[in-house]
C-alpha atoms as a PDB file:
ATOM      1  CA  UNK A   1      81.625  71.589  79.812  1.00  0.00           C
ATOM      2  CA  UNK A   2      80.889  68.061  79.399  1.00  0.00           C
ATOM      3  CA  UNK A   3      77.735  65.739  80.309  1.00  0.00           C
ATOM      4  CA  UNK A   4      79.135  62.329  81.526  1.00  0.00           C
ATOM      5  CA  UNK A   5      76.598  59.089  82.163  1.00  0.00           C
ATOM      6  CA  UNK A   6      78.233  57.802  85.437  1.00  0.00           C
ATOM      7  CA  UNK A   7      77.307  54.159  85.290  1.00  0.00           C
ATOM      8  CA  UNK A   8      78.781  50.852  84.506  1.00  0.00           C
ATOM      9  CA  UNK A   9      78.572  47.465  82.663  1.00  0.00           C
ATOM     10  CA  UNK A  10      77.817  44.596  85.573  1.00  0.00           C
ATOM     11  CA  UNK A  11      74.187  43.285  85.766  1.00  0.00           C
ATOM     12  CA  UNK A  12      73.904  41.870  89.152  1.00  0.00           C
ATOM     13  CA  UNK A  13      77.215  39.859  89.839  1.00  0.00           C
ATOM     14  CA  UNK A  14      77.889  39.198  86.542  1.00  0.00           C
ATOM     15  CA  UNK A  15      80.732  40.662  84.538  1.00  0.00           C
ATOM     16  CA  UNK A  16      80.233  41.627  80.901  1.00  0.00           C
ATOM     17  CA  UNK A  17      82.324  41.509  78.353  1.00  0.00           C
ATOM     18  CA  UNK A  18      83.341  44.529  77.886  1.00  0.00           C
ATOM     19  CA  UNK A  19      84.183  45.160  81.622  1.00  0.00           C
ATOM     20  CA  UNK A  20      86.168  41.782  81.629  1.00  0.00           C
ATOM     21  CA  UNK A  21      88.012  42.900  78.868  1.00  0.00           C
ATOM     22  CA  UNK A  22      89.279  46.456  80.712  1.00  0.00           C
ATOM     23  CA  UNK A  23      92.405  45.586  82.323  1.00  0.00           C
ATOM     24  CA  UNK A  24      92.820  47.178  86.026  1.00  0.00           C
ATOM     25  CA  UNK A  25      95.707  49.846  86.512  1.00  0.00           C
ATOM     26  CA  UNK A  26      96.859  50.642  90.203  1.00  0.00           C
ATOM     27  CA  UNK A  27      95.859  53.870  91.583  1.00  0.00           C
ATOM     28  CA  UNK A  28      96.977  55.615  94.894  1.00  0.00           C
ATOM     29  CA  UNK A  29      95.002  58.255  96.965  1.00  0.00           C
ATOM     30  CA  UNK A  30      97.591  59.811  99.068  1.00  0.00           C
ATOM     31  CA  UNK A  31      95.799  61.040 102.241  1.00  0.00           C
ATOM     32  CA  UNK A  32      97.097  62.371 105.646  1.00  0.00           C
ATOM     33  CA  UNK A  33      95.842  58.808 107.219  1.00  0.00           C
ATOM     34  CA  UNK A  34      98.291  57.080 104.755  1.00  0.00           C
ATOM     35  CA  UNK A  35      98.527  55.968 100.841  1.00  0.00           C
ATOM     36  CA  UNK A  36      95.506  53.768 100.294  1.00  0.00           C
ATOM     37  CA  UNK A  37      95.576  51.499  97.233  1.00  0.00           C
ATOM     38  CA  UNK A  38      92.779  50.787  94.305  1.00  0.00           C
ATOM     39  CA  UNK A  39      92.706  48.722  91.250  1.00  0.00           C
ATOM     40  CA  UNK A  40      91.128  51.073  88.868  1.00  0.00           C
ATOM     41  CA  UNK A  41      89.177  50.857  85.203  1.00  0.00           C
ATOM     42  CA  UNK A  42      90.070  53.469  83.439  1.00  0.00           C
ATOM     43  CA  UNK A  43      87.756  55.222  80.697  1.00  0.00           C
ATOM     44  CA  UNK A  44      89.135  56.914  77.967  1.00  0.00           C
ATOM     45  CA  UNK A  45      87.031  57.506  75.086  1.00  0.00           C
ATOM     46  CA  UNK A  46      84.227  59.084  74.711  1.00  0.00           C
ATOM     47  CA  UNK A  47      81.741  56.014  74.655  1.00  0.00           C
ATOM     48  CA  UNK A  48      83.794  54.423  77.833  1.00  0.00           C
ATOM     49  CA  UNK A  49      83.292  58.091  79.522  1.00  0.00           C
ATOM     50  CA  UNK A  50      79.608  57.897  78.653  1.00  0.00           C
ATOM     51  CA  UNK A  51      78.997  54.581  79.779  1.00  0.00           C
ATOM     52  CA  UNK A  52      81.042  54.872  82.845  1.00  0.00           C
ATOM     53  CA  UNK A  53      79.395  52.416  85.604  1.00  0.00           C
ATOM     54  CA  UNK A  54      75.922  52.380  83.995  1.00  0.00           C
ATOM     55  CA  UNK A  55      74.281  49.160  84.868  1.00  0.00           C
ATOM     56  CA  UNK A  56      76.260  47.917  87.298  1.00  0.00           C
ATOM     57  CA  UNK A  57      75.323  46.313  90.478  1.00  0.00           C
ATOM     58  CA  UNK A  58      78.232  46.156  92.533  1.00  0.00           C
ATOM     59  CA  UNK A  59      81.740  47.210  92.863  1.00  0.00           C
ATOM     60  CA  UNK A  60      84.498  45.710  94.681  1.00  0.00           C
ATOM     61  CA  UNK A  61      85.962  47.303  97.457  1.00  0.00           C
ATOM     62  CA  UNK A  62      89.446  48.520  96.806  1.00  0.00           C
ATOM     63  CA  UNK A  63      87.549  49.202  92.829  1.00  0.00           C
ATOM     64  CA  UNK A  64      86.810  52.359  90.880  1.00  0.00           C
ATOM     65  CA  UNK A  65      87.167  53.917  87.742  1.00  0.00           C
ATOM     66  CA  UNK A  66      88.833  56.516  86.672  1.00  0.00           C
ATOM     67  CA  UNK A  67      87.626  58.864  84.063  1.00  0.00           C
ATOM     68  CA  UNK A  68      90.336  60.318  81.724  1.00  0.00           C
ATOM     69  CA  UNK A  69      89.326  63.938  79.766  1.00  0.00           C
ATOM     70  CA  UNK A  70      92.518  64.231  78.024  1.00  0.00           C
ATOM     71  CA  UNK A  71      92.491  68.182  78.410  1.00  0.00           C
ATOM     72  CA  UNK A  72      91.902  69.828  82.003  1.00  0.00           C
ATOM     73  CA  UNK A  73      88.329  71.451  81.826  1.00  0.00           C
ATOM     74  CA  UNK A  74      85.414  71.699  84.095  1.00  0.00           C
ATOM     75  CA  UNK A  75      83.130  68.394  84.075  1.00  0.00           C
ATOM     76  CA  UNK A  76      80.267  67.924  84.937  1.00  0.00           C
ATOM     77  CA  UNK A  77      78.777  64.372  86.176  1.00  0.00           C
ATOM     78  CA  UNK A  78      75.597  62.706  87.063  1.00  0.00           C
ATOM     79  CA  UNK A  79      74.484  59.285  88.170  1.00  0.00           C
ATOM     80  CA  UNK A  80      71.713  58.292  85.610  1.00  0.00           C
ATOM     81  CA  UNK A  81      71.003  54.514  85.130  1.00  0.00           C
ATOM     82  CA  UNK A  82      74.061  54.273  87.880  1.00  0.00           C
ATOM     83  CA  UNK A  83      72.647  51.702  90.591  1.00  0.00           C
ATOM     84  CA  UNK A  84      75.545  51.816  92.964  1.00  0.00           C
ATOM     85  CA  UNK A  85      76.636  54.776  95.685  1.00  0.00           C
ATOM     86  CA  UNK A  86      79.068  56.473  94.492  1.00  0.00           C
ATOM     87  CA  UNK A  87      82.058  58.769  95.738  1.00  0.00           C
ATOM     88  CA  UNK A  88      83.700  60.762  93.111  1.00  0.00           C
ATOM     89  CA  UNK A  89      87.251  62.307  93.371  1.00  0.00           C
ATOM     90  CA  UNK A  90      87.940  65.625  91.179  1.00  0.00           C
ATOM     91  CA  UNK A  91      91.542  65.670  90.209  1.00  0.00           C
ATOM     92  CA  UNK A  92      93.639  68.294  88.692  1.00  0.00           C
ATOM     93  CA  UNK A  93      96.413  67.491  85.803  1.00  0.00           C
ATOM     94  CA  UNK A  94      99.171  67.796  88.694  1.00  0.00           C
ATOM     95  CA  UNK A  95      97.355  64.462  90.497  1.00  0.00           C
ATOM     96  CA  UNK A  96      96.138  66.806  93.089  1.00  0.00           C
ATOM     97  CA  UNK A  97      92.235  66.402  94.393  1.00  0.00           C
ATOM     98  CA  UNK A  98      90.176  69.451  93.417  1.00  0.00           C
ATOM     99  CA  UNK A  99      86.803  68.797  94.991  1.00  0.00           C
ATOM    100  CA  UNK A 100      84.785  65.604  96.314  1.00  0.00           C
ATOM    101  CA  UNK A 101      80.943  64.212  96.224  1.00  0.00           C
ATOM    102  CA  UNK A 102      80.194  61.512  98.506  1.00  0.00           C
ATOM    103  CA  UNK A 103      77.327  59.332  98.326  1.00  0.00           C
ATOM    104  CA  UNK A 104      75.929  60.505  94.688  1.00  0.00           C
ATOM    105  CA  UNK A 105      72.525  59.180  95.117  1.00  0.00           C
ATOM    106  CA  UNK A 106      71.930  56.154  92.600  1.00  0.00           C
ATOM    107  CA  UNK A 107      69.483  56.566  89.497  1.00  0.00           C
ATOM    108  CA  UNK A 108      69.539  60.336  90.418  1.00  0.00           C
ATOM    109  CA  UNK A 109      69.939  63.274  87.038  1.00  0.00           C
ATOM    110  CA  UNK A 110      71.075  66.130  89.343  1.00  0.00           C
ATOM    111  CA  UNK A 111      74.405  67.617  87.747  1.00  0.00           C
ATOM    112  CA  UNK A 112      77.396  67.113  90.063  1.00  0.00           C
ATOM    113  CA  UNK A 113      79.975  69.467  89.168  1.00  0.00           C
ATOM    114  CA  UNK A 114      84.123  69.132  89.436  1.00  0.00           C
ATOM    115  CA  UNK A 115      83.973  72.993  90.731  1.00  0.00           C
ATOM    116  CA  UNK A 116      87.167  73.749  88.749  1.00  0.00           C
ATOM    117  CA  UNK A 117      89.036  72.598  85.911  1.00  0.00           C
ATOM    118  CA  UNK A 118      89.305  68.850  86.461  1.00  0.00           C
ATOM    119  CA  UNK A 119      91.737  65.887  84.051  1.00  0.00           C
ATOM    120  CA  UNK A 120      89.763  62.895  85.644  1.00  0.00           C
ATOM    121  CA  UNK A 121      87.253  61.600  88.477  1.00  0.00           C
ATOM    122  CA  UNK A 122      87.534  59.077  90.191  1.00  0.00           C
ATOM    123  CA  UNK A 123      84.790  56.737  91.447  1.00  0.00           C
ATOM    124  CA  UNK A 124      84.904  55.009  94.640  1.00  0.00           C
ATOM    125  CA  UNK A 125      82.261  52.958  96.469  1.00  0.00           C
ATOM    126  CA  UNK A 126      80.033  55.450  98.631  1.00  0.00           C
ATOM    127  CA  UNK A 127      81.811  56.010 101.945  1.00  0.00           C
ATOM    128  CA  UNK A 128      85.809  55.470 100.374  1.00  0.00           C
ATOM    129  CA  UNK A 129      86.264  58.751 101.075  1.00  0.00           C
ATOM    130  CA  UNK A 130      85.261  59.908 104.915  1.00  0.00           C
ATOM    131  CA  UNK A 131      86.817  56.130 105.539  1.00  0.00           C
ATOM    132  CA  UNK A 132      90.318  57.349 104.243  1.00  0.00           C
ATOM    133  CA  UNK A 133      89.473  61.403 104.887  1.00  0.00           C
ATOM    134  CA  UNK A 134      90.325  61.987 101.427  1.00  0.00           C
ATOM    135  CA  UNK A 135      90.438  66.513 101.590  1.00  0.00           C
ATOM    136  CA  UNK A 136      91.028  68.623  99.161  1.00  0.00           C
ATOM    137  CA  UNK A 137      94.927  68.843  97.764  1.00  0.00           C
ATOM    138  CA  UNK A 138      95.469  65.053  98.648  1.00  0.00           C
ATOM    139  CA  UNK A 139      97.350  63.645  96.213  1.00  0.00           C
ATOM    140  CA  UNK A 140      96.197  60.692  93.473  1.00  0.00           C
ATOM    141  CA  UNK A 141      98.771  58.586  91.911  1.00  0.00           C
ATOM    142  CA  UNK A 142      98.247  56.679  88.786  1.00  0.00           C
ATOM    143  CA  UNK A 143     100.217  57.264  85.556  1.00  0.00           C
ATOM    144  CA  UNK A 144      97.295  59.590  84.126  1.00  0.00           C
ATOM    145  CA  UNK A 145      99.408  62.107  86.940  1.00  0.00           C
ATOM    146  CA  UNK A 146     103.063  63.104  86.736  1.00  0.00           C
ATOM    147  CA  UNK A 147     105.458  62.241  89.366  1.00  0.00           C
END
């Protein structure tokens, strides 16, 4: 299993480089209330992983990131040095949503597990997912997730 630094790269409003730099990919969460659209960062190495959305202050609505482990495994995830509420979305290799944390408490070191073998997470503003009842075998589309 794998220790992940959920955090980011904004210091108050401001956008640092390396965030502007990320280019946004369009991601779908598929939920019986309807397919709700995001504009996502996604993190692919292990230094993006790590860094995650350390530092940040805020996150648009409609934003996330999206956490790519190359090989389905369990993760595990916590929320040091990560200012902002956070939802995270556990998500199989089929696209399929394995488990859910909402409202990861900010600046907090307690291990939040994927409980079960996991491709990527997904991080939403705190309260994305009760607001579009995102359950367990919803469906994420992005092009990390096969048709």
């Amino acid at each position: 299993m794998r220790m992940i630094a959920v955090a980011s790269l904004l210091a108050g409003s401001a956008v640092s480089a390396a965030a502007q730099d990320k280019t946004l990919e369009p991601l779908s969460i598929v939920t019986a209330s309807g397919s709700h659209p995001f504009e996502v960062e996604v993190m692919r190495t292990d230094p993006e992983r790590e860094r995650g959305l350390m530092e940040r202050r805020y996150l648009p609505p409609n934003r996330g990131m999206l956490f790519d482990f190359k090989i389905p495994q369990p993760v595990m995830m916590w929320m040091k040095n990560t200012y902002i509420p956070l939802d995270m979305v556990f998500i199989d290799k089929q696209g399929r949503v394995v488990s859910t944390t909402e409202n990861a408490e900010p600046m907090s070191e307690r291990i939040i597990s994927s409980k079960g073998v996991t491709l990527g997470v997904l991080e939403v503003n705190a309260g994305v997912i009760a607001k579009i009842g995102v359950k367990v075998g919803d469906k994420v589309e992005n092009a990390m997730f096969p048709k």
